[in-house]
Protein backbone atom coordinates (compact mmCIF):
# COMPACT_ATOMS: atom_id res chain seq x y z
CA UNK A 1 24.65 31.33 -55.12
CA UNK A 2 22.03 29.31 -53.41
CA UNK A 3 22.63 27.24 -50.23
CA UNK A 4 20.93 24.31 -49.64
CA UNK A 5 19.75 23.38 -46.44
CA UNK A 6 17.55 20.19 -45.60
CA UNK A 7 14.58 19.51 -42.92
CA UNK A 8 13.35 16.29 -41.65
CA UNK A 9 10.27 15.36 -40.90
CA UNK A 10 8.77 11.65 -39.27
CA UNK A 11 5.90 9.88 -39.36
CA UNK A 12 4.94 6.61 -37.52
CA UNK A 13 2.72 4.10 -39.68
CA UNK A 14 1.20 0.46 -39.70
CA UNK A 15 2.62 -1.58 -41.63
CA UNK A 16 0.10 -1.78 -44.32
CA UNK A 17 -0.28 1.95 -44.80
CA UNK A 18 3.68 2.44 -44.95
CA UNK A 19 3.30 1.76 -49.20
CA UNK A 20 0.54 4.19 -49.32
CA UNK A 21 2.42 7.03 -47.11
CA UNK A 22 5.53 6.34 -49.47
CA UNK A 23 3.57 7.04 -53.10
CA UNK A 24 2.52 10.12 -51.13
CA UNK A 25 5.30 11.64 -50.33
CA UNK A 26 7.05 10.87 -53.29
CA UNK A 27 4.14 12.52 -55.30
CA UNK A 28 3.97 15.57 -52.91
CA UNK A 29 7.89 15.93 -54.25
CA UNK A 30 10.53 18.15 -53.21
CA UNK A 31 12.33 14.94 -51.18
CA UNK A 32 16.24 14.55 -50.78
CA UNK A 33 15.79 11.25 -49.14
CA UNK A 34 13.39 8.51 -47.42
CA UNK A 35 14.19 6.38 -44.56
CA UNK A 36 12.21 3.44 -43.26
CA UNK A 37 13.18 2.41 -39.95
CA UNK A 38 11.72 -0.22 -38.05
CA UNK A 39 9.73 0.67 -34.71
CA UNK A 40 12.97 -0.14 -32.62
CA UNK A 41 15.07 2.63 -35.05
CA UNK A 42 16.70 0.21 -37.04
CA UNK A 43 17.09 1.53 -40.61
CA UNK A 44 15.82 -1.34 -43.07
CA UNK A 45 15.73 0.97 -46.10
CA UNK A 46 16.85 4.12 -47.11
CA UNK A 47 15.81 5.64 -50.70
CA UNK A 48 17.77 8.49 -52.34
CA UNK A 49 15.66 10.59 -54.59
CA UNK A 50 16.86 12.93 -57.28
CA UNK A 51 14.94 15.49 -58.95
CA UNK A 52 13.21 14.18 -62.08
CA UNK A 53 13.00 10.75 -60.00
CA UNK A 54 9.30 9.68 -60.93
CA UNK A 55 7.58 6.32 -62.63
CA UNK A 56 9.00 3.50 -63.81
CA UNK A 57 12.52 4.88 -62.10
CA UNK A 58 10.43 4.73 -58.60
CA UNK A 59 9.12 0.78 -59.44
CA UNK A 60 11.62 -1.16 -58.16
CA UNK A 61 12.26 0.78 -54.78
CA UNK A 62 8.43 0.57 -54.51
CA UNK A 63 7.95 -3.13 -54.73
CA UNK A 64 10.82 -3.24 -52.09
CA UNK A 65 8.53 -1.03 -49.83
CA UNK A 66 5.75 -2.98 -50.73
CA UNK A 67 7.73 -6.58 -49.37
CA UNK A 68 8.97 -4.34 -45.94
CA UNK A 69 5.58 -3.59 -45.86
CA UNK A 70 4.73 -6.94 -45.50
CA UNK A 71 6.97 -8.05 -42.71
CA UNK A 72 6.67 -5.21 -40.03
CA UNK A 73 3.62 -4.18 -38.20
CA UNK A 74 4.89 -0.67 -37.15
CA UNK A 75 7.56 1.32 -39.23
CA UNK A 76 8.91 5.40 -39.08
CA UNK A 77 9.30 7.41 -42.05
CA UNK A 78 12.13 9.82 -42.09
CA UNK A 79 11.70 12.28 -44.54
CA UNK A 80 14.90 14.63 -45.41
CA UNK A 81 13.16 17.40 -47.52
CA UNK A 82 15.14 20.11 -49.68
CA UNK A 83 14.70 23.81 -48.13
CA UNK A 84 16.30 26.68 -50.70
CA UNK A 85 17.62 29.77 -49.17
């Protein structure tokens, strides 16, 4: 039986690319989870993917990254990526 174990990984973006570094990641696949977290750590959104997650399933969390987006000027990306053993 497998075990799953899980790395994370950060990234610190401007505001306007944080949409761009999202569709990204999301593409690159093989994610458990996304945070967004404001430059003082505070976690504004938090995204739980599932394998087979993709498209029109991905839409509405996108336009809600899109709208954070919009209001910060700095934001971290938390990135919780699956690792089989």
């Amino acid at each position: 039986m497998s075990e799953q174990k899980f790395r994370t990984e950060e990234f610190r973006v401007d505001g306007e690319e944080l949409l761009a570094k999202i569709k990204k990641l999301v593409h690159e696949g093989n994610i458990r989870r996304i945070i967004i977290k404001t430059k003082e750590g505070k976690t504004v959104l938090e995204i739980p993917m599932t394998f087979g997650v993709v498209g029109a399933l991905i839409a509405p969390q996108l336009a809600a990254v899109g709208a954070i987006a919009a209001l910060l000027t700095e934001a971290t990306v938390v990135v919780e990526k699956n690792e089989m053993l």
